[in-house]
N, C-alpha and C. Protein backbone atom coordinates (compact mmCIF):
# COMPACT_ATOMS: atom_id res chain seq x y z
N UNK A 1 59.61 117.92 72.47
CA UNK A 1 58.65 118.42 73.42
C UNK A 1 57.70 117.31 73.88
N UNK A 2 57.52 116.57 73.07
CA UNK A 2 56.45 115.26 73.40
C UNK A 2 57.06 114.77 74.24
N UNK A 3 58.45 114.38 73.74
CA UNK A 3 59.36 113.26 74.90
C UNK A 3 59.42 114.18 75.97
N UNK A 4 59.40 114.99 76.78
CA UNK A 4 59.31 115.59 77.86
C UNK A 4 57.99 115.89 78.55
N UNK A 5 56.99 115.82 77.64
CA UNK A 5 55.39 115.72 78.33
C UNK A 5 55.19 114.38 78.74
N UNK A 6 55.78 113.64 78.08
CA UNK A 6 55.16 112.21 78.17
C UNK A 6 56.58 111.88 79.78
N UNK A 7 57.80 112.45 79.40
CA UNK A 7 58.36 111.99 80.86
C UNK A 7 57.73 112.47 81.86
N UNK A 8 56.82 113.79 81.87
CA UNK A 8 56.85 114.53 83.10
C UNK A 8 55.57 113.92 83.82
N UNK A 9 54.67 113.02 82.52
CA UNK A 9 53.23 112.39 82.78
C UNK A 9 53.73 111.20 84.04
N UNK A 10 54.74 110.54 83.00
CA UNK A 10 54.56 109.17 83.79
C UNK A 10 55.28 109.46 85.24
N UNK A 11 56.70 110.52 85.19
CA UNK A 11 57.05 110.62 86.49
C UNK A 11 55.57 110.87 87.48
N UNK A 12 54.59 111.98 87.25
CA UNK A 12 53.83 111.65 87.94
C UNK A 12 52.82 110.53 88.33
N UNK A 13 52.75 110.05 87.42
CA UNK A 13 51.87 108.82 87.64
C UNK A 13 52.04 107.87 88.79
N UNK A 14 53.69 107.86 88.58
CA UNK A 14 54.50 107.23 89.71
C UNK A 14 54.53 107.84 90.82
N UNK A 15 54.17 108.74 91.04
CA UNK A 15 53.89 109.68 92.13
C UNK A 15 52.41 109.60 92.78
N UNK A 16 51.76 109.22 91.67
CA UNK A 16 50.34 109.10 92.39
C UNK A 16 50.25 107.67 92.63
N UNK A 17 50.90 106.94 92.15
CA UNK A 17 51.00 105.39 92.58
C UNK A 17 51.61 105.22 93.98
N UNK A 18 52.32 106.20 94.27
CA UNK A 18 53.06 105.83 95.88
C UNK A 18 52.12 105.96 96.61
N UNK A 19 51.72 107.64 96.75
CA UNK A 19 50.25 108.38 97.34
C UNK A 19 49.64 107.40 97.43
N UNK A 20 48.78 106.47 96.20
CA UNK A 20 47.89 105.29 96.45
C UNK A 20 48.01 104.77 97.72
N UNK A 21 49.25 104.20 97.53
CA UNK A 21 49.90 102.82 98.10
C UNK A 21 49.94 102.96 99.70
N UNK A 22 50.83 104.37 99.83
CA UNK A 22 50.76 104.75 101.36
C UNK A 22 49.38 104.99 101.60
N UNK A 23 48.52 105.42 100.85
CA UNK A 23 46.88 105.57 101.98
C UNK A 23 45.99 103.96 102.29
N UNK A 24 46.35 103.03 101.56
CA UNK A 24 46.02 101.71 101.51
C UNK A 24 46.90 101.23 102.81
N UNK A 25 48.05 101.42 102.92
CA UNK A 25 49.01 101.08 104.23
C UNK A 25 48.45 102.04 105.20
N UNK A 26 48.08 102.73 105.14
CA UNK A 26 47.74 103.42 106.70
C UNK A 26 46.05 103.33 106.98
N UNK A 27 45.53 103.22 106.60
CA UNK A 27 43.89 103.22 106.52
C UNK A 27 43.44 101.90 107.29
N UNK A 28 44.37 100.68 107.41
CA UNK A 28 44.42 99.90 108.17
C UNK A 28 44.42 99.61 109.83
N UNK A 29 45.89 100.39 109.26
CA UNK A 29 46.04 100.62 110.73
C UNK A 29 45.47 101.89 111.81
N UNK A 30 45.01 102.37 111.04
CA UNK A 30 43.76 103.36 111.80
C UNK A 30 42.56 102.80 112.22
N UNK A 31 42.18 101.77 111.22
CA UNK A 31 41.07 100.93 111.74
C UNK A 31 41.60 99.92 112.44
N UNK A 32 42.31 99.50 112.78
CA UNK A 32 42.94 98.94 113.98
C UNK A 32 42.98 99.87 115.31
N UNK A 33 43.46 100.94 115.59
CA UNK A 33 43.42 101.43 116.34
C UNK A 33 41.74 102.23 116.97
N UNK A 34 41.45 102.09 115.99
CA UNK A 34 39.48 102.11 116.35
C UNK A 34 38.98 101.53 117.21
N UNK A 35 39.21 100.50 116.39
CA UNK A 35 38.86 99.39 117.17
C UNK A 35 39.30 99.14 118.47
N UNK A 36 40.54 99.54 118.51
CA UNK A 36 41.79 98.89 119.72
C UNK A 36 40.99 100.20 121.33
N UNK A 37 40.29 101.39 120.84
CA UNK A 37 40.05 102.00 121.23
C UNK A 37 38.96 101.72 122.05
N UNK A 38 38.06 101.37 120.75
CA UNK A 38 36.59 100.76 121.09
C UNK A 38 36.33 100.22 122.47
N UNK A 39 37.52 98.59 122.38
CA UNK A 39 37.62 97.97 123.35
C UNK A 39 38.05 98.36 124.85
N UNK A 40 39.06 98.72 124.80
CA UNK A 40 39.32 99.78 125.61
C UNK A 40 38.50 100.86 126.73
N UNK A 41 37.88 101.29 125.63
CA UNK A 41 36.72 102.28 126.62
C UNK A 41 35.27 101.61 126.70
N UNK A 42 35.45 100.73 126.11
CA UNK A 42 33.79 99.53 126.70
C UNK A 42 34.31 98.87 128.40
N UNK A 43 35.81 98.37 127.85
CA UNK A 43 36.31 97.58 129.36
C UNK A 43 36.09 98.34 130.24
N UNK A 44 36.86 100.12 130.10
CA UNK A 44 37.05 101.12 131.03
C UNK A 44 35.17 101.08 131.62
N UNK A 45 34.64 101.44 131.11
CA UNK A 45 33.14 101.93 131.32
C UNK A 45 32.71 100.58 132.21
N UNK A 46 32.66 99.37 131.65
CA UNK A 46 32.33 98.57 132.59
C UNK A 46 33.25 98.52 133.76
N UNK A 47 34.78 98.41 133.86
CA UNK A 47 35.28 98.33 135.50
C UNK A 47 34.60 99.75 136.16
N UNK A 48 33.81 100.97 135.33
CA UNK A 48 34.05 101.78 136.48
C UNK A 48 32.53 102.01 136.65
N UNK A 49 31.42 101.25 136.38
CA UNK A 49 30.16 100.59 136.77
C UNK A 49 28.97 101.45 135.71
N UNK A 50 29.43 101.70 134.79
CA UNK A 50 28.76 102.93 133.96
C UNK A 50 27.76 101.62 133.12
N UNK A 51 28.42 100.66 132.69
CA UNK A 51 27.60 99.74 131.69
C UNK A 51 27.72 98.34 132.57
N UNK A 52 26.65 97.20 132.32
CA UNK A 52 27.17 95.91 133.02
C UNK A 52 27.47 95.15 132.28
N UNK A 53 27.93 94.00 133.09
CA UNK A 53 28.25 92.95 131.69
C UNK A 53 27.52 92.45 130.73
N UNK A 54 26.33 92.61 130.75
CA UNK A 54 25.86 92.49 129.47
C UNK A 54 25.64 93.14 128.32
N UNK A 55 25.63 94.40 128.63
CA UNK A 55 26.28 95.78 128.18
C UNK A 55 27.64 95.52 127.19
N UNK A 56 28.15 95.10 128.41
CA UNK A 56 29.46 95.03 127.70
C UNK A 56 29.64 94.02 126.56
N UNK A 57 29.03 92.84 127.20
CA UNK A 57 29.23 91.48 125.95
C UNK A 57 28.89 92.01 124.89
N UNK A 58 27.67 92.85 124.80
CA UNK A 58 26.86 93.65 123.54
C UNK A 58 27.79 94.78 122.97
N UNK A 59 28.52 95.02 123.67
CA UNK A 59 29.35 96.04 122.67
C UNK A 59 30.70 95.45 121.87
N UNK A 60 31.31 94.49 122.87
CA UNK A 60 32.81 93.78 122.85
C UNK A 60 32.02 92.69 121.50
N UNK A 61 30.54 92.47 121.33
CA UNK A 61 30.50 91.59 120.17
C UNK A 61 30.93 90.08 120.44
N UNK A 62 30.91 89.90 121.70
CA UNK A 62 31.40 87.99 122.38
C UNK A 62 29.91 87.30 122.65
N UNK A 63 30.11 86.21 122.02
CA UNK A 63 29.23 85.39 122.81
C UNK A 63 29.06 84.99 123.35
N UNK A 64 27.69 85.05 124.01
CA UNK A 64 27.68 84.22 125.12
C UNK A 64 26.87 83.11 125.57
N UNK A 65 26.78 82.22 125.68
CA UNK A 65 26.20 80.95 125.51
C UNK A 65 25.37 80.28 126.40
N UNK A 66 25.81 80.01 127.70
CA UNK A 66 25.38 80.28 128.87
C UNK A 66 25.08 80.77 129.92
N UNK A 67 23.58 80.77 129.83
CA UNK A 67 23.25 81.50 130.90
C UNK A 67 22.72 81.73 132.49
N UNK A 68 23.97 81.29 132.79
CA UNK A 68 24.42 81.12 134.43
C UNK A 68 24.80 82.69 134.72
N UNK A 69 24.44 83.08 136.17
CA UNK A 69 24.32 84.23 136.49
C UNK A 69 26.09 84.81 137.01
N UNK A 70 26.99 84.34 137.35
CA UNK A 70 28.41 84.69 137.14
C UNK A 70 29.37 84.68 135.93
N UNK A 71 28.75 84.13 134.87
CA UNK A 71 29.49 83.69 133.83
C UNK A 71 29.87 85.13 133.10
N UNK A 72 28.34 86.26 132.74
CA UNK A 72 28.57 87.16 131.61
C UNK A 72 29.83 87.95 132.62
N UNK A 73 30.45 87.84 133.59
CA UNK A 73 31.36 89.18 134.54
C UNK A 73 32.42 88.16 134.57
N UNK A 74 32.15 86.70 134.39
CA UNK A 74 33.72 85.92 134.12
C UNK A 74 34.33 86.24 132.83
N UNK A 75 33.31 86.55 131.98
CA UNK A 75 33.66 86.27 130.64
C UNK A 75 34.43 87.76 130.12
N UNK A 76 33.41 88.92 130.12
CA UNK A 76 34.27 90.33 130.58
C UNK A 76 35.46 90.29 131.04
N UNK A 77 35.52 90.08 132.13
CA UNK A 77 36.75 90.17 133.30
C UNK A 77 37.75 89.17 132.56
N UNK A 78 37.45 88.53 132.01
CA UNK A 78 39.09 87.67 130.81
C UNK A 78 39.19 88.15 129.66
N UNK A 79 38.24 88.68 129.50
CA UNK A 79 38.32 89.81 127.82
C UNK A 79 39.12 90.89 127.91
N UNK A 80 38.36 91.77 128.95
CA UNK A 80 39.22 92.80 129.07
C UNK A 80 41.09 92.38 129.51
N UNK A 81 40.79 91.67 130.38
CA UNK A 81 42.23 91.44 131.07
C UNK A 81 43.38 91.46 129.91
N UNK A 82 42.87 90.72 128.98
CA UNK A 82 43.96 90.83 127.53
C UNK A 82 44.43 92.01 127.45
N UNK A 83 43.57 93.24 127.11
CA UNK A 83 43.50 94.57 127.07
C UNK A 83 44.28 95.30 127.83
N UNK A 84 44.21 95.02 128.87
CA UNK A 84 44.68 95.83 130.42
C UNK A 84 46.62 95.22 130.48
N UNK A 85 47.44 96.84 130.32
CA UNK A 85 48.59 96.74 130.38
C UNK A 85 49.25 96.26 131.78
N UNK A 86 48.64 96.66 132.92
CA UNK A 86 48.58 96.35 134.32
C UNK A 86 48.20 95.30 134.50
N UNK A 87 48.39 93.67 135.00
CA UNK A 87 47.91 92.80 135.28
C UNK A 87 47.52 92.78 136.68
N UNK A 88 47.57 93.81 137.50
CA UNK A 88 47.23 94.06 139.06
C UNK A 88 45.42 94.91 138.70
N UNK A 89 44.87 95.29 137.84
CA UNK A 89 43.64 95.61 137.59
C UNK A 89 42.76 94.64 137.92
N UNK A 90 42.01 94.89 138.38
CA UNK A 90 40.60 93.58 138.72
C UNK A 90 39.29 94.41 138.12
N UNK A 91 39.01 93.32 137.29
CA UNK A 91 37.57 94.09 136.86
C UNK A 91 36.30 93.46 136.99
């Protein structure tokens, strides 16, 4: 009877070791897609005039260094572009 408590322990153990394993593998990539989101709807909001580019630099987390008055909407407008599946978008 022991030898069968003690198999039925460790089979589970091994069972909660997978469980572990897969929530460590996916918890990642959810925070990837957060993020991937994040960006996404900061770009969207700025092409469609809701936030400006400085707005945006402040959310996207880029620096910006110089401060010349075309630069923060150059710098956006090549950030997002990464983002943007359409390369015919102008932002």
């Amino acid at each position: 009877m022991k030898l069968f408590a003690k198999y039925l322990l460790t089979k589970k153990m091994k069972y909660l070791f997978v469980v572990f394993y897969l929530f460590l593998l996916i918890y990642p990539a959810e925070a990837v897609t957060t993020k991937m989101f994040k960006v996404l709807d900061t770009c969207a909001r700025y092409r469609l005039g809701e936030i400006n580019a400085n707005e945006a630099i402040e959310k996207l987390k880029l620096k910006f260094t110089n401060s010349s008055i075309n630069q923060p909407k150059d710098l956006v407008k090549k950030y997002c572009s990464v983002f943007t599946p359409n390369e015919k978008i102008e932002f």
